[in-house]
C-alpha atoms as a PDB file:
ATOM      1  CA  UNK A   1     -27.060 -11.948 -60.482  1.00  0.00           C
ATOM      2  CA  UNK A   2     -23.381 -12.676 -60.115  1.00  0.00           C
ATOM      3  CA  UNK A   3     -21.864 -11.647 -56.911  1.00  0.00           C
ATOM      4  CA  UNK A   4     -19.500  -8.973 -58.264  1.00  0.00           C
ATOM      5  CA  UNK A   5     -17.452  -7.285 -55.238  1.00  0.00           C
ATOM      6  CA  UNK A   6     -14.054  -7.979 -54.822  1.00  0.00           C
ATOM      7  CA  UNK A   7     -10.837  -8.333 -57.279  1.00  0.00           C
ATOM      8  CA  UNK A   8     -11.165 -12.435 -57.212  1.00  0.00           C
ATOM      9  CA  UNK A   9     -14.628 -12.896 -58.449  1.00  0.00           C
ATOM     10  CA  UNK A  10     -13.716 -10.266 -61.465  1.00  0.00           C
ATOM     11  CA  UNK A  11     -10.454 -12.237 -61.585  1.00  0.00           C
ATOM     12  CA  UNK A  12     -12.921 -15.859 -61.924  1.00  0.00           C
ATOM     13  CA  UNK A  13     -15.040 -13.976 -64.570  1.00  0.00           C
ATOM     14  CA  UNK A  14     -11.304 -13.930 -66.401  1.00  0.00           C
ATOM     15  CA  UNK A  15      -9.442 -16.946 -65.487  1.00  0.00           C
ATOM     16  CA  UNK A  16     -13.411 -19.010 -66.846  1.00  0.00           C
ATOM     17  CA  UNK A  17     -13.828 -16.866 -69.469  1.00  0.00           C
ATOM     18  CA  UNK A  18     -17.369 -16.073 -68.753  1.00  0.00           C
ATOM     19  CA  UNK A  19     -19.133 -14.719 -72.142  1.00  0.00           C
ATOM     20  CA  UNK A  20     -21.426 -11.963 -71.710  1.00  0.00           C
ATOM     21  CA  UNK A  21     -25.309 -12.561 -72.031  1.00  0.00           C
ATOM     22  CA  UNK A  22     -28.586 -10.467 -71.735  1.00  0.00           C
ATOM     23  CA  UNK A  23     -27.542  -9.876 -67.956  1.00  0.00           C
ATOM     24  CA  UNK A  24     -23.772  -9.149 -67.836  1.00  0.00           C
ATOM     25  CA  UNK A  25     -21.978  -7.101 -70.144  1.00  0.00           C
ATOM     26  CA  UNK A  26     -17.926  -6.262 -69.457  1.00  0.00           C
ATOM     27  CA  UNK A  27     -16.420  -2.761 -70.686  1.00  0.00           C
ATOM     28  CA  UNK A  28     -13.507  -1.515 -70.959  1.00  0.00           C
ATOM     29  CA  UNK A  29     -12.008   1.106 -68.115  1.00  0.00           C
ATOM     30  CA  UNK A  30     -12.301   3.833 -70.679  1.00  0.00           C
ATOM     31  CA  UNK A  31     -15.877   3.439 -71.322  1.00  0.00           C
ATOM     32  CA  UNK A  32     -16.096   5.679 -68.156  1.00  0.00           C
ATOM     33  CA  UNK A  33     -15.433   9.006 -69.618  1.00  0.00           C
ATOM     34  CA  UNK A  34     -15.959  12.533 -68.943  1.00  0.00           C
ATOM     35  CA  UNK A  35     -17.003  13.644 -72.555  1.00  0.00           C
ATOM     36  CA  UNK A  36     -20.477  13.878 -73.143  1.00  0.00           C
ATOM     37  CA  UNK A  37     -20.289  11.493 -76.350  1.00  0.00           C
ATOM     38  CA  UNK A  38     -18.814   8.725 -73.291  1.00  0.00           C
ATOM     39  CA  UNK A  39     -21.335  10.177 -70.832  1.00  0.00           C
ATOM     40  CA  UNK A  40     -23.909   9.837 -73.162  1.00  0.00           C
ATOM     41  CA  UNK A  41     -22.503   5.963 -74.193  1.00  0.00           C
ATOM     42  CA  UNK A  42     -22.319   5.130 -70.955  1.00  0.00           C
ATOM     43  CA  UNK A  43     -26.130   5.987 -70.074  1.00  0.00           C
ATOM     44  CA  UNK A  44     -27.016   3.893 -73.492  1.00  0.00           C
ATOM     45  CA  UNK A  45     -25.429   1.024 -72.334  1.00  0.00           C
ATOM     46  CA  UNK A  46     -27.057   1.461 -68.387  1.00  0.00           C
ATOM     47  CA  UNK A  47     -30.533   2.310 -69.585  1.00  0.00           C
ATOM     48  CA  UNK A  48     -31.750  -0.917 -71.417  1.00  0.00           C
ATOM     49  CA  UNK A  49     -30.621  -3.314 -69.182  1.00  0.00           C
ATOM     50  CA  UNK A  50     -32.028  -1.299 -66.588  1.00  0.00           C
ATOM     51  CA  UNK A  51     -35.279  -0.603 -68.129  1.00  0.00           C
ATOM     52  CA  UNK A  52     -35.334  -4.644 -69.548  1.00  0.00           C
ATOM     53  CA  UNK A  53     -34.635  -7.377 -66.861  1.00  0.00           C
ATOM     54  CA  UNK A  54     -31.900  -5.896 -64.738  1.00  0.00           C
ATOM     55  CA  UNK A  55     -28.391  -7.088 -64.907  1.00  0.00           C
ATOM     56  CA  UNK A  56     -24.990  -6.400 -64.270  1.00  0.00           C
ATOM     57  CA  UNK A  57     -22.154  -3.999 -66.249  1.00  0.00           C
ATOM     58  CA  UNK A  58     -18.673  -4.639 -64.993  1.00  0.00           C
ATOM     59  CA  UNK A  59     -16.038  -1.017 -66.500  1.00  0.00           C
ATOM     60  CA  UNK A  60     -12.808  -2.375 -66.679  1.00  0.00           C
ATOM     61  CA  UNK A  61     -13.154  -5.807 -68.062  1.00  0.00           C
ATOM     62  CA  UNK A  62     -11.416  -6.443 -71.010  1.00  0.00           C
ATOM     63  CA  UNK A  63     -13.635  -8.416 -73.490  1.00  0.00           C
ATOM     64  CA  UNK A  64     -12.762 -10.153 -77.415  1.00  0.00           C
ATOM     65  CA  UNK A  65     -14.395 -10.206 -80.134  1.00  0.00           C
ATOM     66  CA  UNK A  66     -17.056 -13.080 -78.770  1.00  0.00           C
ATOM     67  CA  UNK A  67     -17.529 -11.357 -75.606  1.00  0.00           C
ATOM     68  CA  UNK A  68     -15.321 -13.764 -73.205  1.00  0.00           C
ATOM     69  CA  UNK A  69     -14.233 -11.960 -70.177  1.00  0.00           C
ATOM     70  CA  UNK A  70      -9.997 -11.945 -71.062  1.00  0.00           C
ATOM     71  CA  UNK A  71      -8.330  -9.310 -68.839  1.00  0.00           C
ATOM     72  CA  UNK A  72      -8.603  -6.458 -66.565  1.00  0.00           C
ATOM     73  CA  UNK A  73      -8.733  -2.876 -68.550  1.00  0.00           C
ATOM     74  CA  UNK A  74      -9.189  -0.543 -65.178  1.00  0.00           C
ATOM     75  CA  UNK A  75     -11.041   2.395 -64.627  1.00  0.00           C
ATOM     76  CA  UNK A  76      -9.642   5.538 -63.957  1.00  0.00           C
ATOM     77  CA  UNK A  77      -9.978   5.925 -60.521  1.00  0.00           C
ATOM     78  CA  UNK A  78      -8.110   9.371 -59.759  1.00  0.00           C
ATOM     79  CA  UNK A  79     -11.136  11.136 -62.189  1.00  0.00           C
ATOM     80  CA  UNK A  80     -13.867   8.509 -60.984  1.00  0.00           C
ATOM     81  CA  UNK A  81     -15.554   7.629 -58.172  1.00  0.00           C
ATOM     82  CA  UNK A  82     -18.924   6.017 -57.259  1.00  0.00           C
ATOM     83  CA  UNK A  83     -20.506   9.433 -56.861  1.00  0.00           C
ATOM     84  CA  UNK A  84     -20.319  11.211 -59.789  1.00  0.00           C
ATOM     85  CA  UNK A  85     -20.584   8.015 -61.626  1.00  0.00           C
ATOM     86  CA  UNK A  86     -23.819   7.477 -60.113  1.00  0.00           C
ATOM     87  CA  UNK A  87     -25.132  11.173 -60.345  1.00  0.00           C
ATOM     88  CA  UNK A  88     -24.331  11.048 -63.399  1.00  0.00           C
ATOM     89  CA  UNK A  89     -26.345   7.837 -64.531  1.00  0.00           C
ATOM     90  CA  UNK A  90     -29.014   9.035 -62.466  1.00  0.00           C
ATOM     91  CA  UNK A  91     -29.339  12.861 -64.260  1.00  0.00           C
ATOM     92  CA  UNK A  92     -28.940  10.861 -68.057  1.00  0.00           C
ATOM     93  CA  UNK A  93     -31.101   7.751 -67.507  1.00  0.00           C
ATOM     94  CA  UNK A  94     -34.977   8.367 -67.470  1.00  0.00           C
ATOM     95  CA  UNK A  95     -37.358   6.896 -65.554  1.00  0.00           C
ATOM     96  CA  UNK A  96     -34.731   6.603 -62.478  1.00  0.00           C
ATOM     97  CA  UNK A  97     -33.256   3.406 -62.016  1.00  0.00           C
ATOM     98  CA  UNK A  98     -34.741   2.084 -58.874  1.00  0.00           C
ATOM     99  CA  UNK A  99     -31.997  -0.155 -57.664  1.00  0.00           C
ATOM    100  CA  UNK A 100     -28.418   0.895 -59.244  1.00  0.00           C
ATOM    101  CA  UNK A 101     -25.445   0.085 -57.033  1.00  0.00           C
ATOM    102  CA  UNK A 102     -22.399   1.059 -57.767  1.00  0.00           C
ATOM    103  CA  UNK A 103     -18.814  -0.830 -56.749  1.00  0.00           C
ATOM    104  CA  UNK A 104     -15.717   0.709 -56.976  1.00  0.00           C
ATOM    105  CA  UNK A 105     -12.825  -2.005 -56.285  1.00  0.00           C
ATOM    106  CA  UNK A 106      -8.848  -1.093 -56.455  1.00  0.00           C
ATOM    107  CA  UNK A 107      -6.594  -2.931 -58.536  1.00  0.00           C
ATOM    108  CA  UNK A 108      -3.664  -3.372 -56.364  1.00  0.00           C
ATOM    109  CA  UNK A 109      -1.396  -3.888 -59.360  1.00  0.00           C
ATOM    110  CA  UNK A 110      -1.980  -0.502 -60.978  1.00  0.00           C
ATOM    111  CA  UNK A 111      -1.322   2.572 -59.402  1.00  0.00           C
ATOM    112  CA  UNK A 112      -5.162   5.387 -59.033  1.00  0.00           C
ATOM    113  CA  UNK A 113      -6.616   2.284 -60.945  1.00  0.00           C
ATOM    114  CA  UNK A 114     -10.163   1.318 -60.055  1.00  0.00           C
ATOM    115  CA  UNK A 115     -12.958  -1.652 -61.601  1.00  0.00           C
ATOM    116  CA  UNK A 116     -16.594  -0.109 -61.102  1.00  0.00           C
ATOM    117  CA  UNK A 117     -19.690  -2.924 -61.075  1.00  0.00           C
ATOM    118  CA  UNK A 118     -23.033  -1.372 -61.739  1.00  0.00           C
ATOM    119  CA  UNK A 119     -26.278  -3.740 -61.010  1.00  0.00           C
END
């Protein structure tokens, strides 16, 4: 797995345009919602990899259409943190996910902003 935890290796992801793969998958901030239908989304999106060979989900990573890494979309971080997005992984995904760490990094750029690395 990538080493994921501060602002410049999600900037390197960017500036190399890493493509996603069967272990790394980028999302846009807004994937992180408080709806059930983006609740629910999220947990889809968590579950497989988690439940397959493990891997790593970056929310707020701005992706094109061939899945290159091209700019930072953050999370919301005034209505998110790495509690409740954790509890709620861990009430929606079944069986548990053993070893789900969550990062929440600022942007410094953008005012309550946030980018949130699951592995």
């Amino acid at each position: 797995m990538l080493n994921l935890t501060t602002k410049a290796d999600l900037q390197r992801l960017i500036d190399e345009q890493i493509r996603e793969d069967l272990h790394l998958e980028f999302k846009a901030g807004e994937a992180i919602g408080t709806r059930d239908r983006e609740r629910n989304e999220m947990s889809k999106d968590v579950s497989p990899m988690a439940n397959a060979d493990g891997g790593q989900i970056i929310y707020g990573i701005a992706q094109d259409e061939n899945g290159l890494a091209v700019g930072f979309s953050p999370v919301d971080g005034a209505r998110h943190s790495p509690e409740s997005i954790e509890q709620m992984l861990r009430s929606r995904v079944s069986p548990p996910i053993k070893e789900l760490r969550i990062h929440i990094g600022r942007h410094p750029q953008i005012s309550h902003s946030r980018y949130a690395a699951t592995g």
